[in-house]
PDB file of N, CA and C in Angstrom:
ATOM      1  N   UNK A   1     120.430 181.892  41.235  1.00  0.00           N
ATOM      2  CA  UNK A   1     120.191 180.848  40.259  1.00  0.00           C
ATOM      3  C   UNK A   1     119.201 181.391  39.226  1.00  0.00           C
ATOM      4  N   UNK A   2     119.227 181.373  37.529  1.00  0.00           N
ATOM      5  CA  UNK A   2     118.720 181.664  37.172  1.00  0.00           C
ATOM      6  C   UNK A   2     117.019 180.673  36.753  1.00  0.00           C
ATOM      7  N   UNK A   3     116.761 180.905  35.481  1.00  0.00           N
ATOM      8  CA  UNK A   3     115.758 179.996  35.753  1.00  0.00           C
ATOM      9  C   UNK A   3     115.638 178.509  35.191  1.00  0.00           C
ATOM     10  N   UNK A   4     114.898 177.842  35.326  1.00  0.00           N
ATOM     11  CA  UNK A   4     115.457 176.136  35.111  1.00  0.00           C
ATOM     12  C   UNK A   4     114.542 175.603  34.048  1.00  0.00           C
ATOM     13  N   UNK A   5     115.008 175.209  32.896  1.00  0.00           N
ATOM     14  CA  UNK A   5     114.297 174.687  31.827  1.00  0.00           C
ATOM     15  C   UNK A   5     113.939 173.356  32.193  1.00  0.00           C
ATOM     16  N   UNK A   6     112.438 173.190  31.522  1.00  0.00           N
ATOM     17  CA  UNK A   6     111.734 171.785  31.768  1.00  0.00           C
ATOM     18  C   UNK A   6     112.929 170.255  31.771  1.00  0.00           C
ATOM     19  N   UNK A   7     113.484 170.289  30.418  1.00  0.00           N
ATOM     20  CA  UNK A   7     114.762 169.411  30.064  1.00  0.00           C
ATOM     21  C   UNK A   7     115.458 169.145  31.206  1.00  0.00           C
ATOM     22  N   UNK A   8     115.551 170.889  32.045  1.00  0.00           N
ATOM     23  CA  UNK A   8     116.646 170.418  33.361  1.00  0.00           C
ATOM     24  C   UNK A   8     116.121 169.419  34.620  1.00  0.00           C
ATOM     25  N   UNK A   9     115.015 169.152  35.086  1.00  0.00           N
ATOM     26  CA  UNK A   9     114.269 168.737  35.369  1.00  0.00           C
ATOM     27  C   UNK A   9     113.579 167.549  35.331  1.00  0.00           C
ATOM     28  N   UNK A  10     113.920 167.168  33.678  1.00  0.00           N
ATOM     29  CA  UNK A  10     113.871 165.468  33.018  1.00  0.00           C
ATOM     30  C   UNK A  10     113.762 164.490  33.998  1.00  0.00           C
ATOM     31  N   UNK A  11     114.878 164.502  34.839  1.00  0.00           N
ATOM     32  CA  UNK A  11     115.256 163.613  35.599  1.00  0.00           C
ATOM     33  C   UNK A  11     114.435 163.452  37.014  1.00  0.00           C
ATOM     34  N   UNK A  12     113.412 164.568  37.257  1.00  0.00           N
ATOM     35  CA  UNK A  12     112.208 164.100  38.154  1.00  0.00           C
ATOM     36  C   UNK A  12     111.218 163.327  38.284  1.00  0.00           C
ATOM     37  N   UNK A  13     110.881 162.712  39.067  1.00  0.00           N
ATOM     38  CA  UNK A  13     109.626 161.512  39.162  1.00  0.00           C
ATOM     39  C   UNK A  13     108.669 161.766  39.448  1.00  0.00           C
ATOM     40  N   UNK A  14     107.646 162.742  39.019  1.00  0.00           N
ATOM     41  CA  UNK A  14     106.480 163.413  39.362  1.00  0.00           C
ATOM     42  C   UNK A  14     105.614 162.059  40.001  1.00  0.00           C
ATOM     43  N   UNK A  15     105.859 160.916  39.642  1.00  0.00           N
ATOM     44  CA  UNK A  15     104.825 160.100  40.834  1.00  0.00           C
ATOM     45  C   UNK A  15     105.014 160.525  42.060  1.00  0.00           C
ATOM     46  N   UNK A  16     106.395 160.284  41.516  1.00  0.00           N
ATOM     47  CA  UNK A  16     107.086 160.083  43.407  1.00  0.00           C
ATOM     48  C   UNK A  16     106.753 161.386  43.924  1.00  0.00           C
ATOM     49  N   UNK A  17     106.700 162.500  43.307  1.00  0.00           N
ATOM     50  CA  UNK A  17     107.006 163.612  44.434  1.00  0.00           C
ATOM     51  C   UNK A  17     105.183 163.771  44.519  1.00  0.00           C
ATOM     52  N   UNK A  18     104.133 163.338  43.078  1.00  0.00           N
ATOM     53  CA  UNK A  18     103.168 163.527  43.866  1.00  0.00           C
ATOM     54  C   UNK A  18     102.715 162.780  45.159  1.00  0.00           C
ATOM     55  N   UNK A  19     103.552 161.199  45.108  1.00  0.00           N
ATOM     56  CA  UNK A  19     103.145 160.651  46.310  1.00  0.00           C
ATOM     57  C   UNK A  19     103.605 160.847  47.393  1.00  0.00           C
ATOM     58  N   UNK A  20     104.540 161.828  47.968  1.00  0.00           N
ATOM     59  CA  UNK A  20     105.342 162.387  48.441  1.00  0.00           C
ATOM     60  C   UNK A  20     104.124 163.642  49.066  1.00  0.00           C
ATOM     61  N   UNK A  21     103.886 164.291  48.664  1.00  0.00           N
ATOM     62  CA  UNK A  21     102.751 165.438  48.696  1.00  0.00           C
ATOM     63  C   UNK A  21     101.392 164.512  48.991  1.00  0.00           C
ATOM     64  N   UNK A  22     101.052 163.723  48.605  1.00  0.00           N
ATOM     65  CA  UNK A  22      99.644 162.981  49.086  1.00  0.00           C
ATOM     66  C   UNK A  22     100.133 162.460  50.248  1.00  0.00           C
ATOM     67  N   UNK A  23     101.279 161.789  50.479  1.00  0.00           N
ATOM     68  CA  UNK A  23     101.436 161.238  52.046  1.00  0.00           C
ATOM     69  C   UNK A  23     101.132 162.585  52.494  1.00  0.00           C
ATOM     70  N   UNK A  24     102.130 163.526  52.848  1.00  0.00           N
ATOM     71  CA  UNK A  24     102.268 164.492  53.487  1.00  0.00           C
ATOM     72  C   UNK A  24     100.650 165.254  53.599  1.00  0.00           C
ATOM     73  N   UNK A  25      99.774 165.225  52.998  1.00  0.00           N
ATOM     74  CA  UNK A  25      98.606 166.071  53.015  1.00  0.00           C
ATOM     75  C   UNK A  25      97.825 165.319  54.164  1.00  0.00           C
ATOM     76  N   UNK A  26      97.875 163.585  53.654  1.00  0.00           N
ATOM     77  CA  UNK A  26      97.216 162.522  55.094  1.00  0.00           C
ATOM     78  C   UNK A  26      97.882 162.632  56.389  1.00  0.00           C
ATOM     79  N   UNK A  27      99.296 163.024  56.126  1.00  0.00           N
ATOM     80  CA  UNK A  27     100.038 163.113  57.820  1.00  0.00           C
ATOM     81  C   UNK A  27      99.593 164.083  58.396  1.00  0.00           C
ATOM     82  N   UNK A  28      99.251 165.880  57.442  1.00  0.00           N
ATOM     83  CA  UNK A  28      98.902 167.073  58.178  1.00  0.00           C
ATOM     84  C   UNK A  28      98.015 167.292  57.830  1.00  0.00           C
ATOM     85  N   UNK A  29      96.840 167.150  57.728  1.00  0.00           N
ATOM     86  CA  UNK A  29      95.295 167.529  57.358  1.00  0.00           C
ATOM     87  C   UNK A  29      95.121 168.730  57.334  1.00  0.00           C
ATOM     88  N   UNK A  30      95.940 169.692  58.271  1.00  0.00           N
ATOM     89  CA  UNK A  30      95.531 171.222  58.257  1.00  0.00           C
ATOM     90  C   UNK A  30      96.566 171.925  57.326  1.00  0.00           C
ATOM     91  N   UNK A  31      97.287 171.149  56.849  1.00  0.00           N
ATOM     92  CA  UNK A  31      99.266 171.868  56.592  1.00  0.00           C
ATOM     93  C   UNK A  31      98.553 172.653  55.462  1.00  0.00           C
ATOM     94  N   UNK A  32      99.438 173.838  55.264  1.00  0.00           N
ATOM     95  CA  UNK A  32      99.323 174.705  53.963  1.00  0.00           C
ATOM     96  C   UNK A  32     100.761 174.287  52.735  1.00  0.00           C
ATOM     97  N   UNK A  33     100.231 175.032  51.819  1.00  0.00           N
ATOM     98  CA  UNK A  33     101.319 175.147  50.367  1.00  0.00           C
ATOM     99  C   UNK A  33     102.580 174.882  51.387  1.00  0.00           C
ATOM    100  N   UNK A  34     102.644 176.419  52.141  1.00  0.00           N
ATOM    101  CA  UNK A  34     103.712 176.842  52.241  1.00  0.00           C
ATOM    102  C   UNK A  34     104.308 175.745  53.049  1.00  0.00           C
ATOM    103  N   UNK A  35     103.661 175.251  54.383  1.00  0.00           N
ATOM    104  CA  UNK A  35     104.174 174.073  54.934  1.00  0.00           C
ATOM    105  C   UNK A  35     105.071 173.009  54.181  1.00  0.00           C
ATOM    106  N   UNK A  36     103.644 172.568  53.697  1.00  0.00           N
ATOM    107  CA  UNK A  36     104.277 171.128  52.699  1.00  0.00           C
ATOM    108  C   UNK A  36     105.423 171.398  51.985  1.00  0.00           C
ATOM    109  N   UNK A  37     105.701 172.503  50.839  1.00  0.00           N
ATOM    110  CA  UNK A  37     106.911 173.235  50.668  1.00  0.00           C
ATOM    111  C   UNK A  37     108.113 173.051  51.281  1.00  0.00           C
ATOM    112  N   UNK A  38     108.230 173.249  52.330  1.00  0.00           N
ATOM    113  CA  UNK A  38     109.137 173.838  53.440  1.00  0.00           C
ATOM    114  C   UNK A  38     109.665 172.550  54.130  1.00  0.00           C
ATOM    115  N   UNK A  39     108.597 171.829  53.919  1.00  0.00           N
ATOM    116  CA  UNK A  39     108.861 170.347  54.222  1.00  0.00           C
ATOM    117  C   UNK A  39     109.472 169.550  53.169  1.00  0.00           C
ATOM    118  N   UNK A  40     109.130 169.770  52.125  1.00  0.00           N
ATOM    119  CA  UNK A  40     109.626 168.141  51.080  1.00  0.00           C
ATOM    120  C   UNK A  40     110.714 168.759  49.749  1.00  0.00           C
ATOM    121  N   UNK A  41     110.774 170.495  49.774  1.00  0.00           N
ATOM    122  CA  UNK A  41     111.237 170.709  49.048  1.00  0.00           C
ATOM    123  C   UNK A  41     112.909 170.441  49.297  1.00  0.00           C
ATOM    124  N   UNK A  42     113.021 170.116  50.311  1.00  0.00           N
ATOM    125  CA  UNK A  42     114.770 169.697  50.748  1.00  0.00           C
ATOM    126  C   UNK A  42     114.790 167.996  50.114  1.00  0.00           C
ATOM    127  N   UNK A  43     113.903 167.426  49.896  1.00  0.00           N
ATOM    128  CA  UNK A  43     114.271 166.220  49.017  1.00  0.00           C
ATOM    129  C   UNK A  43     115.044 166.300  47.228  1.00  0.00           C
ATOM    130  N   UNK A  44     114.372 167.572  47.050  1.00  0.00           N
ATOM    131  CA  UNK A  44     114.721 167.895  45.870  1.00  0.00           C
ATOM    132  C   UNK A  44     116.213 169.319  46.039  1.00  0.00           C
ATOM    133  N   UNK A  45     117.656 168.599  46.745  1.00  0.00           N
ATOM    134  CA  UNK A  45     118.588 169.750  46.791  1.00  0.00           C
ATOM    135  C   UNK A  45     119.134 170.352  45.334  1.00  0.00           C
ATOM    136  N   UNK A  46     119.170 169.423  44.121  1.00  0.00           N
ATOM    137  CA  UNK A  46     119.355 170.330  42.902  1.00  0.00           C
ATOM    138  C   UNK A  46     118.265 172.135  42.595  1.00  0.00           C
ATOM    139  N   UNK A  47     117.341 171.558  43.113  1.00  0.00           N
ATOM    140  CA  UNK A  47     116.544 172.659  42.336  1.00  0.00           C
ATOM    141  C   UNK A  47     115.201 172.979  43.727  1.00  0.00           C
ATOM    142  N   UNK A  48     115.567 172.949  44.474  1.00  0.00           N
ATOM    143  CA  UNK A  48     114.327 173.178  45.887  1.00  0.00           C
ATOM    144  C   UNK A  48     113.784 174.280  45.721  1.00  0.00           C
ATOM    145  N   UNK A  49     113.853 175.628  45.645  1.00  0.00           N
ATOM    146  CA  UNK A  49     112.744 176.534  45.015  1.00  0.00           C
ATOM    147  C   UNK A  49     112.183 176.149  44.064  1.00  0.00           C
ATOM    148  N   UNK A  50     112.465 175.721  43.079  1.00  0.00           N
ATOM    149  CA  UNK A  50     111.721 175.229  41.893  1.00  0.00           C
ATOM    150  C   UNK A  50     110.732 173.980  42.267  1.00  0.00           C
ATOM    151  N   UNK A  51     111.397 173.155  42.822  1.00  0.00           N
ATOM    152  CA  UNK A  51     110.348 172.352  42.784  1.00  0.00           C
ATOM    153  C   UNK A  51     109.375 172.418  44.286  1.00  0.00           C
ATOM    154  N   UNK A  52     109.695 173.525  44.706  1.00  0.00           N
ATOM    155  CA  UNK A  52     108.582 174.059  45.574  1.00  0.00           C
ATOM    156  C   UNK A  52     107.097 174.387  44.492  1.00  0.00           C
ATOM    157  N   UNK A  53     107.368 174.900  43.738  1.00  0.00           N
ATOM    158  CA  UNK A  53     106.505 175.532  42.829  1.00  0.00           C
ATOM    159  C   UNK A  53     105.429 174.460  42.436  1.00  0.00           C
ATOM    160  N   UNK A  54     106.592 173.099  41.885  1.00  0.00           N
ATOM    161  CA  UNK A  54     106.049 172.108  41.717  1.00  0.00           C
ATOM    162  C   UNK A  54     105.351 171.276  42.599  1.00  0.00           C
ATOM    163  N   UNK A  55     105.662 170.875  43.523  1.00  0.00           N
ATOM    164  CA  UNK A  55     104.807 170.826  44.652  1.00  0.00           C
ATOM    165  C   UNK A  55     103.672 171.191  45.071  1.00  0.00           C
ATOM    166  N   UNK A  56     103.772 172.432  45.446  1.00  0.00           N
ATOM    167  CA  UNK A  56     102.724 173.268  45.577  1.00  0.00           C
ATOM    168  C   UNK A  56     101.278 173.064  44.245  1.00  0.00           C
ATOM    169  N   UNK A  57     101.602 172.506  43.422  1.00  0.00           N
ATOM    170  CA  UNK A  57     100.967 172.703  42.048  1.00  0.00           C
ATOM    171  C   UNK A  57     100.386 171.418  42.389  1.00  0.00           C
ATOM    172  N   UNK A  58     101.212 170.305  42.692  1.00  0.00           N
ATOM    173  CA  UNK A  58     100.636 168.814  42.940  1.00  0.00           C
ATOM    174  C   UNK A  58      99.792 168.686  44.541  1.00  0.00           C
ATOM    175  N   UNK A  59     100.183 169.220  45.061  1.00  0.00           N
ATOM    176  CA  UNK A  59      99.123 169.682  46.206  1.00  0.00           C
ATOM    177  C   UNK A  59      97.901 170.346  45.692  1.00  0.00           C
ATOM    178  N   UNK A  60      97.778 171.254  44.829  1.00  0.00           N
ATOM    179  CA  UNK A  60      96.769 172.079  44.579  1.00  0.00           C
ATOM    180  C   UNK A  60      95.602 170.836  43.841  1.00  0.00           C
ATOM    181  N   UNK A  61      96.315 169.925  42.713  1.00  0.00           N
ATOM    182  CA  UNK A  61      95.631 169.146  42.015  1.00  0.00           C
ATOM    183  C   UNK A  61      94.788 168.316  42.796  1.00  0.00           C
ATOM    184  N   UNK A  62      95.715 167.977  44.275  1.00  0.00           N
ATOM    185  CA  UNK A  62      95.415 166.784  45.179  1.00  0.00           C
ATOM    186  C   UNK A  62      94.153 167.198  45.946  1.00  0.00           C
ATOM    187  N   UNK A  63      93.604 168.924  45.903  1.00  0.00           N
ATOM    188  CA  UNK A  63      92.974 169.459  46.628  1.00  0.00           C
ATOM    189  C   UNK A  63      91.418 169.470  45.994  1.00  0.00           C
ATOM    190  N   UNK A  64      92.042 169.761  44.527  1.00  0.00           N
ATOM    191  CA  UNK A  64      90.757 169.878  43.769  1.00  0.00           C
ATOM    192  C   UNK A  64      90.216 168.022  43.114  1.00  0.00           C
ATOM    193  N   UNK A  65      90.845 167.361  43.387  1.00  0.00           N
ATOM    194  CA  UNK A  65      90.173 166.294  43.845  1.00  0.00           C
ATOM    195  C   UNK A  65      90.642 164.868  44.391  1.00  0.00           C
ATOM    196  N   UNK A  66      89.602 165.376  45.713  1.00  0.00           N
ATOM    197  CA  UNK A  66      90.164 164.675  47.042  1.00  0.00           C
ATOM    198  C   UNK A  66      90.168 163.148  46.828  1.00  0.00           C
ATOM    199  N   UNK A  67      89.194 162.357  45.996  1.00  0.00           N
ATOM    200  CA  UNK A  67      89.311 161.525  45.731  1.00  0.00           C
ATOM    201  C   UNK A  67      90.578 160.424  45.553  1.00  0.00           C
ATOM    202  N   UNK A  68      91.778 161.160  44.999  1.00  0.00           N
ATOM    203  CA  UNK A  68      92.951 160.614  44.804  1.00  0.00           C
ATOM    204  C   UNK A  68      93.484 160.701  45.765  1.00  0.00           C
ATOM    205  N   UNK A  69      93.208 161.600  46.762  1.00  0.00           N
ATOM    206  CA  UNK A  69      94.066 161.823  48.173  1.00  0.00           C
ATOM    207  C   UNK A  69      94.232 160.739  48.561  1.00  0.00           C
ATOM    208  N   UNK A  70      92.754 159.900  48.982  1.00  0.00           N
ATOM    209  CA  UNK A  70      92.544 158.622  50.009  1.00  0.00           C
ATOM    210  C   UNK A  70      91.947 157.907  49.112  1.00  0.00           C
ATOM    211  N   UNK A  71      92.701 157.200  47.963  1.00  0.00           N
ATOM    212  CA  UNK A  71      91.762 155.969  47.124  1.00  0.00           C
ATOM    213  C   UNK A  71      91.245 154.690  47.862  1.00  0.00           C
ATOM    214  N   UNK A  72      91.906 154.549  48.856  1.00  0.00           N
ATOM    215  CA  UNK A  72      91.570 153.341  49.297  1.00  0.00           C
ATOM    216  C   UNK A  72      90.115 153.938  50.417  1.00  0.00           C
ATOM    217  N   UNK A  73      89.804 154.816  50.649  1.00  0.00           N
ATOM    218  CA  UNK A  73      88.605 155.124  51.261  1.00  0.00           C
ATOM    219  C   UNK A  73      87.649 155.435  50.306  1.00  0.00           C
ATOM    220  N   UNK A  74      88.100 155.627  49.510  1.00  0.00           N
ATOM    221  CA  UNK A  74      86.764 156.211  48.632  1.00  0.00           C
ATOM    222  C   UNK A  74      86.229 154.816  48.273  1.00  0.00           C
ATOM    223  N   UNK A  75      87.134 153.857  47.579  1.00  0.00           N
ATOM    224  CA  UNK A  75      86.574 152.664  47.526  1.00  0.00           C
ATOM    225  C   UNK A  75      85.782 151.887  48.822  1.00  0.00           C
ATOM    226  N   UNK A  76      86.403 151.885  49.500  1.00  0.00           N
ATOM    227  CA  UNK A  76      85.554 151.935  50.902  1.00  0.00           C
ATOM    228  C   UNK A  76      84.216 152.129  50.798  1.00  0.00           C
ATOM    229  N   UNK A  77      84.152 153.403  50.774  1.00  0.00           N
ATOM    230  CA  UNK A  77      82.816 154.396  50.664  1.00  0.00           C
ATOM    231  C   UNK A  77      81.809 153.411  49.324  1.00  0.00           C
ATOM    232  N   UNK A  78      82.603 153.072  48.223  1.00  0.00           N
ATOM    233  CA  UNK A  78      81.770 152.430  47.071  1.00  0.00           C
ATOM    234  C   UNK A  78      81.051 151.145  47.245  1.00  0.00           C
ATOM    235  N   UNK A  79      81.610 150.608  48.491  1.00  0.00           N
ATOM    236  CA  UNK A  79      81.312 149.005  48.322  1.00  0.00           C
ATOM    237  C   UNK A  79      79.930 149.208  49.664  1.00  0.00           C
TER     238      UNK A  79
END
């Protein structure tokens, strides 16, 4: 497969797959890239290497701040 222009892609729901990747980070606390990957990229059968990439990228965001991981705890934590 060659490579996949943004346009091709249009039709993804980056909520969904980030919320997709935030569940998955609360189910495995220890899981890596590659895990989570390996796991959710079969939701996406048009383009699953690719949106491994993507994934992996929305995991990374989710890492550098944890806050969004668990909103409902952090609020927790505020009150």
């Amino acid at each position: 497969m060659g490579p996949v222009r943004y346009r091709d892609l249009d039709g993804i729901d980056l909520d969904a797959a980030r919320e997709k990747v935030r569940r998955w980070m609360l189910a495995h606390p220890g899981g890596t890239p590659a895990q989570m990957a390996a796991d959710l990229q079969g939701g996406y059968p048009e383009f699953p290497e690719h949106m491994a990439v993507v994934l992996r990228g929305l995991m990374a965001a989710l890492q550098d701040h944890p806050a969004d991981l668990n909103p409902s705890e952090t609020a927790e934590e505020n009150q």
